[in-house]
Each structure stands twice: as structure tokens, then as C-alpha cells.
PDB file of N, CA and C in Angstrom:
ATOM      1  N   UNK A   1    -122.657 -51.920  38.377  1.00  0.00           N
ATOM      2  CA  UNK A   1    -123.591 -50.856  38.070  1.00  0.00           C
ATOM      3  C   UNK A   1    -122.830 -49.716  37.410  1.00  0.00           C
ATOM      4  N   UNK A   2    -123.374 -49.061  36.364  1.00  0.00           N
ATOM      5  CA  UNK A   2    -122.551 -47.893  35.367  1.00  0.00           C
ATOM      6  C   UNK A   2    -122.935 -46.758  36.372  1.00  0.00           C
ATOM      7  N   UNK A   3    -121.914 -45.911  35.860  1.00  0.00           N
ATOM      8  CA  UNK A   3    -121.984 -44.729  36.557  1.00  0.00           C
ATOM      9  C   UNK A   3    -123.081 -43.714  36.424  1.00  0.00           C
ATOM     10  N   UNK A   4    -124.170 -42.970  37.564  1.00  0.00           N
ATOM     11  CA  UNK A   4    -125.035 -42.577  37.030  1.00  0.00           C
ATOM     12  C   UNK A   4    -124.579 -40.800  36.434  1.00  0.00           C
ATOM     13  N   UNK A   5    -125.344 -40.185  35.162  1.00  0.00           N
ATOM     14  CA  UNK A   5    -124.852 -39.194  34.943  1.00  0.00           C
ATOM     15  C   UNK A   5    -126.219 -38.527  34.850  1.00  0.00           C
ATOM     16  N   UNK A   6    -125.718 -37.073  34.836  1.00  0.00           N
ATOM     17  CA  UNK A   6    -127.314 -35.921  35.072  1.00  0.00           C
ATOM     18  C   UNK A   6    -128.310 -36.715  33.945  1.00  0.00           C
ATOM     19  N   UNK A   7    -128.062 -37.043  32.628  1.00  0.00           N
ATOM     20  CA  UNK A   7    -129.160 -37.381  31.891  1.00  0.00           C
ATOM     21  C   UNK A   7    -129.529 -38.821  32.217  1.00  0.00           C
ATOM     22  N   UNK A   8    -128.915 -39.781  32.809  1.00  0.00           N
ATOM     23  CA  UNK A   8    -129.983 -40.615  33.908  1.00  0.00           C
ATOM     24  C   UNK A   8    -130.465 -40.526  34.530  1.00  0.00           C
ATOM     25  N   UNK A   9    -129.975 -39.755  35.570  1.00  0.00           N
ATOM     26  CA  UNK A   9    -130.509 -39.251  37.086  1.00  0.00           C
ATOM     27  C   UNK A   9    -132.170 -38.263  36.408  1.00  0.00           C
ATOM     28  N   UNK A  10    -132.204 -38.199  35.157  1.00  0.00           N
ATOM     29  CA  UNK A  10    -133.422 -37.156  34.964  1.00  0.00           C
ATOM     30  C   UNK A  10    -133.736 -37.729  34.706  1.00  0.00           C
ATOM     31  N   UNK A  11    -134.799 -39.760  34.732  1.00  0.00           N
ATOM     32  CA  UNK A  11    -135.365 -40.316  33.953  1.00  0.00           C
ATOM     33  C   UNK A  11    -136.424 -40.308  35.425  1.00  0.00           C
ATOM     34  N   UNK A  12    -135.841 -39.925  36.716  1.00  0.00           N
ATOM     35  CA  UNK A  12    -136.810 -40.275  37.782  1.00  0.00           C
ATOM     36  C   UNK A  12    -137.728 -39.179  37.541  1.00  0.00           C
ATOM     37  N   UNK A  13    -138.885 -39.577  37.682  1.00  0.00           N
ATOM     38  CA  UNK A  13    -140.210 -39.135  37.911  1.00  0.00           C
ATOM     39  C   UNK A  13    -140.888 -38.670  36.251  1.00  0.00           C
ATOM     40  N   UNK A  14    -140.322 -39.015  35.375  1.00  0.00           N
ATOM     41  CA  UNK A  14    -140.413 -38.742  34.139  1.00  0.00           C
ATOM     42  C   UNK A  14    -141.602 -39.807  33.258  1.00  0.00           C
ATOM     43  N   UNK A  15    -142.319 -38.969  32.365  1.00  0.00           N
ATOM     44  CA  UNK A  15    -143.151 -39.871  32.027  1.00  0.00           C
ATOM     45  C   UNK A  15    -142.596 -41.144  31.148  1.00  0.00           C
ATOM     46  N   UNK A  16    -143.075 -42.791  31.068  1.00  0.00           N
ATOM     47  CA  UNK A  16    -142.270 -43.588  29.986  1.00  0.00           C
ATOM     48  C   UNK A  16    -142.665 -42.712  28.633  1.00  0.00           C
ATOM     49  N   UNK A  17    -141.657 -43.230  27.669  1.00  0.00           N
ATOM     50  CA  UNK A  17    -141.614 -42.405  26.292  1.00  0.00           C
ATOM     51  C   UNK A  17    -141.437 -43.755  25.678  1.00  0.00           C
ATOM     52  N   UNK A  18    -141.449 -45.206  25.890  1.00  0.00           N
ATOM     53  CA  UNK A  18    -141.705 -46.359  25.585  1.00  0.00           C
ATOM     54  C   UNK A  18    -142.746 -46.421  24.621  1.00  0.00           C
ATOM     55  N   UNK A  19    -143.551 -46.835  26.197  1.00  0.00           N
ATOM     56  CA  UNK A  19    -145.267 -47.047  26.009  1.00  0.00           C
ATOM     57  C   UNK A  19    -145.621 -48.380  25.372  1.00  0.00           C
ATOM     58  N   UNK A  20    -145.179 -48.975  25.050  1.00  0.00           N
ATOM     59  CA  UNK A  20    -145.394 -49.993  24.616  1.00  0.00           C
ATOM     60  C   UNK A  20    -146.999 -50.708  25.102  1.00  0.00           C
ATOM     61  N   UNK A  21    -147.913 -50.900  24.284  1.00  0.00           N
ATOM     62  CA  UNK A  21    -149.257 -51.061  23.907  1.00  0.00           C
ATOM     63  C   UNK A  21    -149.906 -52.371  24.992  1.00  0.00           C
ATOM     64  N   UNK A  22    -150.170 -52.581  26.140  1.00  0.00           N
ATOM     65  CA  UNK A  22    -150.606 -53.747  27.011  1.00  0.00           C
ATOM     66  C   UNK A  22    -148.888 -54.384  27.627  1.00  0.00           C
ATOM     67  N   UNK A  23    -147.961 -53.484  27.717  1.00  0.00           N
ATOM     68  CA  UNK A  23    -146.848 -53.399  28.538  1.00  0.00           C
ATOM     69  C   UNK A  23    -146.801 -52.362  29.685  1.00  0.00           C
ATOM     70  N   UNK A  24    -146.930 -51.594  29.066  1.00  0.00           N
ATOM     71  CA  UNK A  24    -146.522 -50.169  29.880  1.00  0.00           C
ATOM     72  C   UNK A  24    -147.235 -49.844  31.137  1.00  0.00           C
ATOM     73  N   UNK A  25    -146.481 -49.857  32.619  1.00  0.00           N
ATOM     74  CA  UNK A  25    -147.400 -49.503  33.462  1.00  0.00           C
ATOM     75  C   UNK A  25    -147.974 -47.726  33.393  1.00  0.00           C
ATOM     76  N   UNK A  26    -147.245 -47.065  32.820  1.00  0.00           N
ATOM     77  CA  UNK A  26    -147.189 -45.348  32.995  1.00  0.00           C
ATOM     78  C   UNK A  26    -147.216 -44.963  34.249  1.00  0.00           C
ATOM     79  N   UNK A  27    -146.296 -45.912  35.139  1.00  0.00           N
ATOM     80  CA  UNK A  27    -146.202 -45.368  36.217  1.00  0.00           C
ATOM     81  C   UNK A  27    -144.210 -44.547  36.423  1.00  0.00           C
ATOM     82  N   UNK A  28    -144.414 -42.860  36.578  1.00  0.00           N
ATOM     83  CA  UNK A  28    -143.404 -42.614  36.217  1.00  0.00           C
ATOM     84  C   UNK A  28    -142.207 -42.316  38.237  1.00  0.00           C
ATOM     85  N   UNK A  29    -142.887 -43.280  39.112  1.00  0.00           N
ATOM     86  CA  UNK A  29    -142.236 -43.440  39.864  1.00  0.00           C
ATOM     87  C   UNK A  29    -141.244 -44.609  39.319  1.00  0.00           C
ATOM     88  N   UNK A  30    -141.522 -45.407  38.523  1.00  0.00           N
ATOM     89  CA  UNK A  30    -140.205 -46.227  38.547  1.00  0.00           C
ATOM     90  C   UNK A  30    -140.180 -46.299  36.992  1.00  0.00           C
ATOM     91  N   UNK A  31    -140.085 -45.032  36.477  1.00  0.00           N
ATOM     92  CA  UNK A  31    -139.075 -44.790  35.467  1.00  0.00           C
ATOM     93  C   UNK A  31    -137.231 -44.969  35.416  1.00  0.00           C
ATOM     94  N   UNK A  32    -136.820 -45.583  34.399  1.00  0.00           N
ATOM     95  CA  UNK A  32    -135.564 -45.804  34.133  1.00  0.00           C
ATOM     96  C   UNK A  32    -134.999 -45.006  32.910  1.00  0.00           C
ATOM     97  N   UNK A  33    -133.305 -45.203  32.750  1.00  0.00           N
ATOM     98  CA  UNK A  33    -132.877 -45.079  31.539  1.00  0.00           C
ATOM     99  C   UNK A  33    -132.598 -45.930  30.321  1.00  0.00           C
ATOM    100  N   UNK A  34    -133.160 -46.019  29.686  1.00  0.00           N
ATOM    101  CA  UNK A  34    -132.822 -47.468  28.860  1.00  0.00           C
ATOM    102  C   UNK A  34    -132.425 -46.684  27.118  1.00  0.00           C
ATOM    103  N   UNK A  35    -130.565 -47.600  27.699  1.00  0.00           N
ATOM    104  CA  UNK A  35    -130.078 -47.089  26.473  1.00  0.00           C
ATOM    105  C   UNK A  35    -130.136 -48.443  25.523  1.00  0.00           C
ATOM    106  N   UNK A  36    -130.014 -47.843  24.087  1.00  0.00           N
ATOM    107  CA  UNK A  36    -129.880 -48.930  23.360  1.00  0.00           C
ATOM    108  C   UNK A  36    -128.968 -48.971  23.426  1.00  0.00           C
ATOM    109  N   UNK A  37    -129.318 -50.716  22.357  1.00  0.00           N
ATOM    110  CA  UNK A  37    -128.347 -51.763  22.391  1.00  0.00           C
ATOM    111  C   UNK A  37    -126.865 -51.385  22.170  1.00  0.00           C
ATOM    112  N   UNK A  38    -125.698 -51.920  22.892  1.00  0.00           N
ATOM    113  CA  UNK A  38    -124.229 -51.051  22.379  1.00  0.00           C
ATOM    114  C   UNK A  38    -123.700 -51.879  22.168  1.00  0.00           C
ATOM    115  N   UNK A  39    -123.663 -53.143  21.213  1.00  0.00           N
ATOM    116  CA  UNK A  39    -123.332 -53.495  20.739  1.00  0.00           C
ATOM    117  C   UNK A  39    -122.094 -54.843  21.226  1.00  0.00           C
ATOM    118  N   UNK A  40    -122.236 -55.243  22.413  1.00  0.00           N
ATOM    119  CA  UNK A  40    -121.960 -56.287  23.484  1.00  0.00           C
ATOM    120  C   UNK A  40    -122.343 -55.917  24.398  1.00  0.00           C
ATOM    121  N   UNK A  41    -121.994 -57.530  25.143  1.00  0.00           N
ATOM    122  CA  UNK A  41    -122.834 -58.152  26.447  1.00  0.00           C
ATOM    123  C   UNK A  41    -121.890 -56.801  27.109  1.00  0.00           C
ATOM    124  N   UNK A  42    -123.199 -56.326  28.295  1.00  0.00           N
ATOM    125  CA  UNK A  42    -122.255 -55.238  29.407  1.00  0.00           C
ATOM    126  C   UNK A  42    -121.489 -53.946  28.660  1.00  0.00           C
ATOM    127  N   UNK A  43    -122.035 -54.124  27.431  1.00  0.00           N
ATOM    128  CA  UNK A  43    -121.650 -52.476  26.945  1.00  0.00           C
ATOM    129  C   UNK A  43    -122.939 -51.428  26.714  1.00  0.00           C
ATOM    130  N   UNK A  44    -122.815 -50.457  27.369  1.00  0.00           N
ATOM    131  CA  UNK A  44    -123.574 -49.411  26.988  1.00  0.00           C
ATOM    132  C   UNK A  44    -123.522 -48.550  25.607  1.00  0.00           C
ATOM    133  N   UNK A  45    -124.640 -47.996  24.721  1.00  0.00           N
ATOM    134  CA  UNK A  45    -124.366 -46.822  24.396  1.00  0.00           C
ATOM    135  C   UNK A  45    -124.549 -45.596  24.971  1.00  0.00           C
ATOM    136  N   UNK A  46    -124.213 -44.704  24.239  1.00  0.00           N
ATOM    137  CA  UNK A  46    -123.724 -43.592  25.017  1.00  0.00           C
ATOM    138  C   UNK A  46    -125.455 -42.845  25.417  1.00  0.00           C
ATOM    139  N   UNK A  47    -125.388 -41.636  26.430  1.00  0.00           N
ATOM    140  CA  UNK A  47    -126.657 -41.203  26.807  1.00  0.00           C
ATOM    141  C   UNK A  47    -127.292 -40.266  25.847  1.00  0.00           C
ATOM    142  N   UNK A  48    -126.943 -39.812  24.452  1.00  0.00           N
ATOM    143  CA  UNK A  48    -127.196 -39.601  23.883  1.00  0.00           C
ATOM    144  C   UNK A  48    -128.548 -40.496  23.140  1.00  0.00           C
ATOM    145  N   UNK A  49    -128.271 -41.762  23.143  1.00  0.00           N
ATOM    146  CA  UNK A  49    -128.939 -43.051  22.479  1.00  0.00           C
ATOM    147  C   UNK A  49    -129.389 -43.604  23.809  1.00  0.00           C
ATOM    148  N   UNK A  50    -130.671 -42.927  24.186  1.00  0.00           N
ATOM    149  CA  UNK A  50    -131.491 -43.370  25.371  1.00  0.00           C
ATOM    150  C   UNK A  50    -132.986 -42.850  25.556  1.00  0.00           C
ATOM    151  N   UNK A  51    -133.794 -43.949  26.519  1.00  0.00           N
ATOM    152  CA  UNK A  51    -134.875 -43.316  26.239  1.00  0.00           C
ATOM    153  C   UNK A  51    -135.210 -43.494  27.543  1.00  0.00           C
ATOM    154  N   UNK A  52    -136.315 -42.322  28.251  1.00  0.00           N
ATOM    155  CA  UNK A  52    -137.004 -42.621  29.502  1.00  0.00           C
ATOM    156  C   UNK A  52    -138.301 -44.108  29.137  1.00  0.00           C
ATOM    157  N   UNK A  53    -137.843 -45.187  30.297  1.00  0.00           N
ATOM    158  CA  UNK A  53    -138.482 -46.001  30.097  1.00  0.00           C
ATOM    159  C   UNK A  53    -139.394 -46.530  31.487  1.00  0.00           C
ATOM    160  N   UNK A  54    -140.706 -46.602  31.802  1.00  0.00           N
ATOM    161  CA  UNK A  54    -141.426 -47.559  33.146  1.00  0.00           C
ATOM    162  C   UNK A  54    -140.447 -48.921  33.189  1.00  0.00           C
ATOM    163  N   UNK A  55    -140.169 -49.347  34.708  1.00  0.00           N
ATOM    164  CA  UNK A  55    -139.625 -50.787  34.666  1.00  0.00           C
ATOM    165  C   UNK A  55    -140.038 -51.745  33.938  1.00  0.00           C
ATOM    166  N   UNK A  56    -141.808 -51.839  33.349  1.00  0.00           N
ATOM    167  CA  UNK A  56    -141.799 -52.584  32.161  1.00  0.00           C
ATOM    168  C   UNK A  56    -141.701 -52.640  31.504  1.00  0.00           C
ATOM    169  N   UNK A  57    -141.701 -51.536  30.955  1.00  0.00           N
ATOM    170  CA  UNK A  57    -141.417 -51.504  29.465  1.00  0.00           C
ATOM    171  C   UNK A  57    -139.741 -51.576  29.010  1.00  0.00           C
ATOM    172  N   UNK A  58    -138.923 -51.558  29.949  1.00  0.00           N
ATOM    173  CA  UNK A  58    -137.944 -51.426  29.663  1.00  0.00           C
ATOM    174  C   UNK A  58    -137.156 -52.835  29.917  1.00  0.00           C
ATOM    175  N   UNK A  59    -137.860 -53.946  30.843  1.00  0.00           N
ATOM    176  CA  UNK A  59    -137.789 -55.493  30.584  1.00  0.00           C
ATOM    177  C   UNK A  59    -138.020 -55.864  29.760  1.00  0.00           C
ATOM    178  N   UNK A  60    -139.338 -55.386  28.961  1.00  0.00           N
ATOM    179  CA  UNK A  60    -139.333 -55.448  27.484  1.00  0.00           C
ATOM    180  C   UNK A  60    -138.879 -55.544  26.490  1.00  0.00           C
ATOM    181  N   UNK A  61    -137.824 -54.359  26.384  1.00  0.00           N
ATOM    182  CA  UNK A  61    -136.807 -54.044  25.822  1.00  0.00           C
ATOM    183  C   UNK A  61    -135.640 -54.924  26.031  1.00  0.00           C
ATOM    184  N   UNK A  62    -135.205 -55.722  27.325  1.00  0.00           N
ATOM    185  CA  UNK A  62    -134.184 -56.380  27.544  1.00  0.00           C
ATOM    186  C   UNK A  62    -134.420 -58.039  26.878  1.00  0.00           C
ATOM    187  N   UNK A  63    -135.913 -57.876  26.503  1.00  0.00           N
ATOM    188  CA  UNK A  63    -135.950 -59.304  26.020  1.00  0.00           C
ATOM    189  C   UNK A  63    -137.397 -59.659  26.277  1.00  0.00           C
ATOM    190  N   UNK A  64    -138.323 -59.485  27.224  1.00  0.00           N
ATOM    191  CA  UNK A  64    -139.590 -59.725  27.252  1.00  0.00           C
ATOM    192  C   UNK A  64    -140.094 -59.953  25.691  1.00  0.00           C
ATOM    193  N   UNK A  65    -139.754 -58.483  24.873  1.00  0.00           N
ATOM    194  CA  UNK A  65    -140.610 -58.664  23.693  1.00  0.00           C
ATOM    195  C   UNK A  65    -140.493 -60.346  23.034  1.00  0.00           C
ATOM    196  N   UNK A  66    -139.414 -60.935  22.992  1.00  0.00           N
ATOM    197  CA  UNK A  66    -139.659 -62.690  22.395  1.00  0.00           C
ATOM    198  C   UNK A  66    -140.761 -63.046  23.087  1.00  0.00           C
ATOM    199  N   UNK A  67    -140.826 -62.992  24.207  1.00  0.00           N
ATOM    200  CA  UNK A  67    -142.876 -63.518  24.929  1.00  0.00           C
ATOM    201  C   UNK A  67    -143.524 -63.423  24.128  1.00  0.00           C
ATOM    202  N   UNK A  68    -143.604 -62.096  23.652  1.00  0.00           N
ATOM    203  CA  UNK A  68    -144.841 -61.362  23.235  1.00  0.00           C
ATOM    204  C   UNK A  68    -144.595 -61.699  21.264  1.00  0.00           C
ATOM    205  N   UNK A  69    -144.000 -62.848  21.212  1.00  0.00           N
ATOM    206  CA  UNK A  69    -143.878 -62.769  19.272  1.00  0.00           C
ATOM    207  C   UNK A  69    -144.042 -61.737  18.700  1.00  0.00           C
ATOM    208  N   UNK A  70    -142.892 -60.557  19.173  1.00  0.00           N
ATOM    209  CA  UNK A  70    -142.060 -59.226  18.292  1.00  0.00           C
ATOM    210  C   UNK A  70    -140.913 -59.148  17.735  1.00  0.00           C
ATOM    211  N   UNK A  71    -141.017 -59.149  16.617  1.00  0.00           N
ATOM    212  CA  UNK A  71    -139.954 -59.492  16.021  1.00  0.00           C
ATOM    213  C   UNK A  71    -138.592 -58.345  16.603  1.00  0.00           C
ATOM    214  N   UNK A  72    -137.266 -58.620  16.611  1.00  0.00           N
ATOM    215  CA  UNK A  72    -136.388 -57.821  16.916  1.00  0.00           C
ATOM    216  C   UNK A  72    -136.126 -56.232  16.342  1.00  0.00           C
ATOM    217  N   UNK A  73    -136.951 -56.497  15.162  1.00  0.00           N
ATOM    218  CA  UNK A  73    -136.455 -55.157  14.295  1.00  0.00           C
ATOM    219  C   UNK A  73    -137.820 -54.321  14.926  1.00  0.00           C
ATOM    220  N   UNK A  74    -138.518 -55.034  14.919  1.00  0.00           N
ATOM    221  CA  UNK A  74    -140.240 -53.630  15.502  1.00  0.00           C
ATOM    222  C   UNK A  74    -139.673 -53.489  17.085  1.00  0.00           C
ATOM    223  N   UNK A  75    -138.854 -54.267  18.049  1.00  0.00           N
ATOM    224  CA  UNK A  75    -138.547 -53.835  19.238  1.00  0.00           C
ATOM    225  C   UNK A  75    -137.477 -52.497  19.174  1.00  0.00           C
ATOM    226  N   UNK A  76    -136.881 -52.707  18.082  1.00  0.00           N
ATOM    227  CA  UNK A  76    -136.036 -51.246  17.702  1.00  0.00           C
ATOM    228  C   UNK A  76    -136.117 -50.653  17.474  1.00  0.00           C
ATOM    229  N   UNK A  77    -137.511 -50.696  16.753  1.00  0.00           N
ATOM    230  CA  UNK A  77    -138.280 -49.177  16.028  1.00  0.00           C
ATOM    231  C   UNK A  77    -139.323 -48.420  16.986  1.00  0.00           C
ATOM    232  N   UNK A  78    -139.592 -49.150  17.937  1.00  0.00           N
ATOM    233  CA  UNK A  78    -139.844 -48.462  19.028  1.00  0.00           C
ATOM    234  C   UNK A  78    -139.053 -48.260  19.833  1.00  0.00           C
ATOM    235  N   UNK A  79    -138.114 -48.580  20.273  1.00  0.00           N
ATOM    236  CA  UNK A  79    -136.800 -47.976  21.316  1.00  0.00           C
ATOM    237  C   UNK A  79    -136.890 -46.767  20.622  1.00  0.00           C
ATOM    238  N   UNK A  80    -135.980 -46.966  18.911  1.00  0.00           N
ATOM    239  CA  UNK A  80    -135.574 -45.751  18.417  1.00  0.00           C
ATOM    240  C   UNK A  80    -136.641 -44.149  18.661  1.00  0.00           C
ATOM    241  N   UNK A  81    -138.071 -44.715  18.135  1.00  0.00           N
ATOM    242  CA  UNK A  81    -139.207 -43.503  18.425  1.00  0.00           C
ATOM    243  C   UNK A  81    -138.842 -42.832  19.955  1.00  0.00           C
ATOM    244  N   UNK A  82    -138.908 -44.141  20.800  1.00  0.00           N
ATOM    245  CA  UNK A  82    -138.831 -43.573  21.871  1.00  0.00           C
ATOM    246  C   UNK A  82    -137.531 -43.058  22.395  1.00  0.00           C
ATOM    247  N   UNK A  83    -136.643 -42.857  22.087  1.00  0.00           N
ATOM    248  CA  UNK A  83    -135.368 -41.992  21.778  1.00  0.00           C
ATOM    249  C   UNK A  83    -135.574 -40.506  21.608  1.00  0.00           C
ATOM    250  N   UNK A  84    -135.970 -40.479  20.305  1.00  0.00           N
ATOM    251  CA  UNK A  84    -136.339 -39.264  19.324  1.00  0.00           C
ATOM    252  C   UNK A  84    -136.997 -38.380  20.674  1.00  0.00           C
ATOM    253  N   UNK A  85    -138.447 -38.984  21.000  1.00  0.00           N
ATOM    254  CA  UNK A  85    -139.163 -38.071  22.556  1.00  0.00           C
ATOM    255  C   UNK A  85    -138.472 -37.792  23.517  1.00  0.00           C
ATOM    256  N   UNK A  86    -137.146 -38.331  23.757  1.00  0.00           N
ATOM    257  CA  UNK A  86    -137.016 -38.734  24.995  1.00  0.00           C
ATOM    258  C   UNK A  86    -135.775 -37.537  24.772  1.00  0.00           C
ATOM    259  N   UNK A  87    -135.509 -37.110  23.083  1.00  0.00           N
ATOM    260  CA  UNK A  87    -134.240 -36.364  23.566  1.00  0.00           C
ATOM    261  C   UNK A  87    -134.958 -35.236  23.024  1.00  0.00           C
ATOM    262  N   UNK A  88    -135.994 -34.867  22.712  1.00  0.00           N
ATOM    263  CA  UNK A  88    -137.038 -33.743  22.827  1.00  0.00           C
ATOM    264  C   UNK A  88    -137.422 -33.102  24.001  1.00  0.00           C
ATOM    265  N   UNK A  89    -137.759 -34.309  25.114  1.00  0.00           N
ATOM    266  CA  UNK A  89    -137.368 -33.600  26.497  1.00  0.00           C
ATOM    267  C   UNK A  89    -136.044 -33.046  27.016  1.00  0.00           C
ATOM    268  N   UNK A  90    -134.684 -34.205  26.964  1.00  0.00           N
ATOM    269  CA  UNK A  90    -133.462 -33.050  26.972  1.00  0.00           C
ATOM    270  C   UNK A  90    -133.057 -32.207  26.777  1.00  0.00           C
ATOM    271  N   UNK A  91    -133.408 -32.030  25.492  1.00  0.00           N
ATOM    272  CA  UNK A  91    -132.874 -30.903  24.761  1.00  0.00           C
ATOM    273  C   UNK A  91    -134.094 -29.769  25.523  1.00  0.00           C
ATOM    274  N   UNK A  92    -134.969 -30.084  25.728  1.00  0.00           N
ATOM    275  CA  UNK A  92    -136.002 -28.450  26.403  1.00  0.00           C
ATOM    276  C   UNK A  92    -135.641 -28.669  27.746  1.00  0.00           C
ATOM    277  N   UNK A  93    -135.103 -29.436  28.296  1.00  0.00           N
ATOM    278  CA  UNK A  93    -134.552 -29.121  29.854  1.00  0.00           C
ATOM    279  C   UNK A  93    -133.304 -28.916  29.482  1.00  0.00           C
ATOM    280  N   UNK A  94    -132.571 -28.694  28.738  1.00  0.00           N
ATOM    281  CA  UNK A  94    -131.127 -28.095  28.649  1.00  0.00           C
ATOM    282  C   UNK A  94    -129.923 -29.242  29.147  1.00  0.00           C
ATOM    283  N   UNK A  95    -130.383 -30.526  29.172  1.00  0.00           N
ATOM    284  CA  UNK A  95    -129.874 -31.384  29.320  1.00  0.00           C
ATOM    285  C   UNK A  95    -128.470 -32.233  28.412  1.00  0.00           C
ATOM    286  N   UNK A  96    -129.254 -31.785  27.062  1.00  0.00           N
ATOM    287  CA  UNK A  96    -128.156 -31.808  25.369  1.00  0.00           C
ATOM    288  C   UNK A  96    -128.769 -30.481  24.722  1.00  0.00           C
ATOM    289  N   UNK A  97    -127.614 -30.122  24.110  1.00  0.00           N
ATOM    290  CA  UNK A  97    -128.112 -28.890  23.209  1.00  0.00           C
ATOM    291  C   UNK A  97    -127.620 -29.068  21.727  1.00  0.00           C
ATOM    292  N   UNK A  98    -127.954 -28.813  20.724  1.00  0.00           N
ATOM    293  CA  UNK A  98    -127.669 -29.019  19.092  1.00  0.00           C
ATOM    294  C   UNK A  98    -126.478 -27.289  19.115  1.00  0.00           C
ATOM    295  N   UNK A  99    -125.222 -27.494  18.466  1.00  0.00           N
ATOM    296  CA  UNK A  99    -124.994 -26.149  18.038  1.00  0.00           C
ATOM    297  C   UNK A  99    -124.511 -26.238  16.732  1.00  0.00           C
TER     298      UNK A  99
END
């Protein structure tokens, strides 16, 4: 298990920023952090490149979407969106700041 840091530990109780369309429970008791892909097995990217995700939607993300005939590149273009929101909330909780 990776080490947890303040911008994981803030994905609990947080709404998903997923959402993914007949996936998503929007239940934000078992919200996660789901970083993208880093580029090998058991590597993370950094918490910068993360999004608050519901436990389903974020199985989703680990691979569910092949179930669902999504192609790999539309599973990224929604991670990525859901990134973008997800560090819109950080950045207004003071979590990352731009200088």
C-alpha cells in the first residue's frame, strides 16, 4: 500500500469528479484517489495527476471500462477531465497552489 499524503487523505467524503455515465455510484462515502496511469505495473503518478473517484468508477478506470467496449483513449479523456475538477477543488482548499 503507497503512502497516504494530505491530497489523498482529502478524497474521503468528497464528491466523485469521475462520474462516469451508468457507472458511478455518487456515493462520496467511499470515495478514492485515483491517480493516473504512471507508466508501469505498481508505479504511481504523482498527486498532482489525480482525481477524486466513487469505488466504481475508479474500477473502471483500473480496467472495467474493456466490459463496457471503451476504447482506452475515451477512458483517458475522462480520467484527464476528471483531473482538471478534481484539482479545482485543491487548489480552493489550499491543498496545491499555482505561483
Amino acid at each position: 500500500m503507497s503512502k497516504q499524503t494530505k491530497i489523498t487523505k482529502s478524497a474521503k467524503g468528497k464528491d466523485c469528479q469521475v462520474r462516469v455515465i451508468g457507472i458511478c455510484s455518487y456515493d462520496n462515502e467511499k470515495t478514492v484517489y485515483a491517480h493516473l496511469n504512471g507508466g508501469g505495473i505498481g508505479m504511481k503518478s504523482h498527486d498532482i495527476h489525480g482525481a477524486y473517484a466513487c469505488f466504481e468508477c475508479h474500477q473502471w478506470l483500473d480496467g472495467g471500462y474493456v466490459e463496457h467496449l471503451v476504447l482506452r483513449e475515451k477512458r483517458d479523456l475522462i480520467h484527464l477531465e476528471a483531473v482538471v475538477r478534481t484539482q479545482a477543488i485543491l487548489l480552493s482548499e489550499g491543498l496545491i497552489s499555482v505561483s
